[in-house]
C-alpha atoms as a PDB file:
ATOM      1  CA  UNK A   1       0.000   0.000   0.000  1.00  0.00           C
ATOM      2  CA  UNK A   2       1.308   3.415  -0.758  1.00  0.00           C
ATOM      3  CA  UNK A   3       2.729   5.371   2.060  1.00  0.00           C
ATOM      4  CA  UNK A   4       2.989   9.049   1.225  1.00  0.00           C
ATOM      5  CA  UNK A   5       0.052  11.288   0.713  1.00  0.00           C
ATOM      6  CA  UNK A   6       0.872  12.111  -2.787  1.00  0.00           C
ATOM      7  CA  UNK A   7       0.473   8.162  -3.955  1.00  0.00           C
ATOM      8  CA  UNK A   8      -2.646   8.130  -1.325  1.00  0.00           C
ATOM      9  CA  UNK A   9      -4.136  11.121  -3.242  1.00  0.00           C
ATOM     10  CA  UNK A  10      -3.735   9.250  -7.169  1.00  0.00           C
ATOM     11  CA  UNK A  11      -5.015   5.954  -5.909  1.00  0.00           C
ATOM     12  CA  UNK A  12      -8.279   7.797  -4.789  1.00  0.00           C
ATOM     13  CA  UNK A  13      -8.141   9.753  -7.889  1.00  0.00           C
ATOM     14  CA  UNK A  14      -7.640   6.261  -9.754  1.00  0.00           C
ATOM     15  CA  UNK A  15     -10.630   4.727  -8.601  1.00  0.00           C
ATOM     16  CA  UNK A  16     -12.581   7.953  -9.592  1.00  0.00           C
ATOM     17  CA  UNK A  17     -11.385   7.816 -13.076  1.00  0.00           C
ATOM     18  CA  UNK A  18     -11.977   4.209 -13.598  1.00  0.00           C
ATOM     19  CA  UNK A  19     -15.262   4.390 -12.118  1.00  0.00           C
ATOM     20  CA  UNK A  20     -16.157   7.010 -14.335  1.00  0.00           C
ATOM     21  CA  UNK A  21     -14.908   5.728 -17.845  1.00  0.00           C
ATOM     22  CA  UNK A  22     -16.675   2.158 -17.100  1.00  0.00           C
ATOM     23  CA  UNK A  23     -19.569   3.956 -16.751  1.00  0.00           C
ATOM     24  CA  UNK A  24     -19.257   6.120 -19.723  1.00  0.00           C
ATOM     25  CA  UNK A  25     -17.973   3.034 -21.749  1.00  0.00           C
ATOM     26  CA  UNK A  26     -20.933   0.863 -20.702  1.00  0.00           C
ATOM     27  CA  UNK A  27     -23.356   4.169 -22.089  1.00  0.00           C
ATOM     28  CA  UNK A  28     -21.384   3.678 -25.084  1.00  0.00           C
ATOM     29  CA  UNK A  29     -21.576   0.076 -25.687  1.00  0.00           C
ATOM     30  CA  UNK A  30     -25.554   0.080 -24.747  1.00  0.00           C
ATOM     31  CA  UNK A  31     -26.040   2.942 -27.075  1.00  0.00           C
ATOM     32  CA  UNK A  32     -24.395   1.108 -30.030  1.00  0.00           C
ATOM     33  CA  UNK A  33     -26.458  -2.001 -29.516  1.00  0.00           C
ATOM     34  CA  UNK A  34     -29.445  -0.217 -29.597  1.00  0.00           C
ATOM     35  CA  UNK A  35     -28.553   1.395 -32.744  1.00  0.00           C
ATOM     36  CA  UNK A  36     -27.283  -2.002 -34.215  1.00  0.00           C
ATOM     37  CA  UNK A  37     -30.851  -3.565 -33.443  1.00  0.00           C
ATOM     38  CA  UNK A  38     -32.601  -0.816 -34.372  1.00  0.00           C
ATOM     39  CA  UNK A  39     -30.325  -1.070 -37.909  1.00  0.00           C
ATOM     40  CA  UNK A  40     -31.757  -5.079 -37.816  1.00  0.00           C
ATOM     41  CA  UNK A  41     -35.339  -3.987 -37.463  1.00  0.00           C
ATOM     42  CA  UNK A  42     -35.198  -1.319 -39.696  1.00  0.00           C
ATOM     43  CA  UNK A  43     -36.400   1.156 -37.657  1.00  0.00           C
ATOM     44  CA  UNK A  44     -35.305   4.858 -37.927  1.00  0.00           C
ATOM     45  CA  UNK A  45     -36.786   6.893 -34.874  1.00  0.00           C
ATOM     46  CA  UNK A  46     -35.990   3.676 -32.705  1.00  0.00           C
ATOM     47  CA  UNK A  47     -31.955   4.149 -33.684  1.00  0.00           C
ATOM     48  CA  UNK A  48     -31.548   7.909 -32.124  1.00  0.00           C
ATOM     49  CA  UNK A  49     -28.408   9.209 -33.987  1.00  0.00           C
ATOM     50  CA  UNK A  50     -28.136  12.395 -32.014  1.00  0.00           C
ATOM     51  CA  UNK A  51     -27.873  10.245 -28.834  1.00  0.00           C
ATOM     52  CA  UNK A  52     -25.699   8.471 -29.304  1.00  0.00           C
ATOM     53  CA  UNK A  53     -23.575  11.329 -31.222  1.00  0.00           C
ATOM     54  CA  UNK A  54     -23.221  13.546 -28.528  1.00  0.00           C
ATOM     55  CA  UNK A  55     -22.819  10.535 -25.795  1.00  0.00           C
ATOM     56  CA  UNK A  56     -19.363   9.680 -28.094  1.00  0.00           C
ATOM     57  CA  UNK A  57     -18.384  13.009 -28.517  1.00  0.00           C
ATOM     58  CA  UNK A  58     -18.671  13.532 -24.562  1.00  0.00           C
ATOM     59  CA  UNK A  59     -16.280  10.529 -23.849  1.00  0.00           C
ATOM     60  CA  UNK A  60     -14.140  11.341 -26.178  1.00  0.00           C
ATOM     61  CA  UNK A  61     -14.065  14.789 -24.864  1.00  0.00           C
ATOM     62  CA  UNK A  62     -12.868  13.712 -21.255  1.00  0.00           C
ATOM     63  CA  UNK A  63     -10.785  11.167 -22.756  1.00  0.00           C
ATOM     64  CA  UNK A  64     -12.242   7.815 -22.523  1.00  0.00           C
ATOM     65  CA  UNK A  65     -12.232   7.004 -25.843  1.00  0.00           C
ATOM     66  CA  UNK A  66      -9.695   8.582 -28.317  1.00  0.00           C
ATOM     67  CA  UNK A  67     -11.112  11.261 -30.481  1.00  0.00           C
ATOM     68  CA  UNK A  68     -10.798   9.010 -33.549  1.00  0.00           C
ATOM     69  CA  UNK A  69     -12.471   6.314 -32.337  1.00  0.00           C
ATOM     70  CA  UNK A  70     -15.320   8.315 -31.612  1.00  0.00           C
ATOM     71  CA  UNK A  71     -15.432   9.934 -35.459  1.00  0.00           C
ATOM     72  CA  UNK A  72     -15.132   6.179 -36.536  1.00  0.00           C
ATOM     73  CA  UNK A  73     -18.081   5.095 -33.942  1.00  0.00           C
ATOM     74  CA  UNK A  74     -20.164   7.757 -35.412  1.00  0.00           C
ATOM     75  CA  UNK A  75     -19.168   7.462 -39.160  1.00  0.00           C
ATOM     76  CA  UNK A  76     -19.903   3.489 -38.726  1.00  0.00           C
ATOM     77  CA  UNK A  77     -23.555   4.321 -36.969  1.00  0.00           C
ATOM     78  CA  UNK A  78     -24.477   7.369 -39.450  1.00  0.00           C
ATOM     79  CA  UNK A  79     -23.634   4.892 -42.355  1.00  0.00           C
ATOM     80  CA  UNK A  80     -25.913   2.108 -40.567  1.00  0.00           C
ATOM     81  CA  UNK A  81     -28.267   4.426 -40.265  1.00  0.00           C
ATOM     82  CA  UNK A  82     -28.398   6.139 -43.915  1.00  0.00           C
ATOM     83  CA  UNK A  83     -28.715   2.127 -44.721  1.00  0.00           C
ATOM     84  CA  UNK A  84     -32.609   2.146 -43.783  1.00  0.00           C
ATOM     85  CA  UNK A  85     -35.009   2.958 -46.189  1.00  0.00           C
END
């Protein structure tokens, strides 16, 4: 265990951070199934583009996900998307 107040004070910060990009990630990862089934069923208002848009662009923003991941996630969904007719 760490002994000085400065490796006290990251570990706490540490579990913050990790506790905070599992729960973004797990938004992320429910968001992109409901698009993907939404894609399957073919229907439009059910896959909610904008959600999930500005959910990626807020994770990438505080640096969960890299910002190129999130233009990929979004290119890959908006392409899905266009897809249904």
């Amino acid at each position: 265990m760490a002994n000085t107040k400065s490796a006290l004070k990251r570990i706490r910060q540490t579990e913050t951070r990790t506790a905070r990009n599992r729960a973004v990630s797990s938004k992320l990862k429910t968001l992109r199934k409901k698009i993907a089934t939404a894609v399957e069923t073919s229907d439009k208002e059910a896959a909610a583009y904008n959600t999930f848009s500005s959910a990626v662009d807020k994770a990438a923003k505080v640096g969960t996900i890299p910002a190129n991941r999130a233009a990929n996630y979004k290119s890959k969904a908006a392409k899905a998307i266009a897809k249904i007719a």
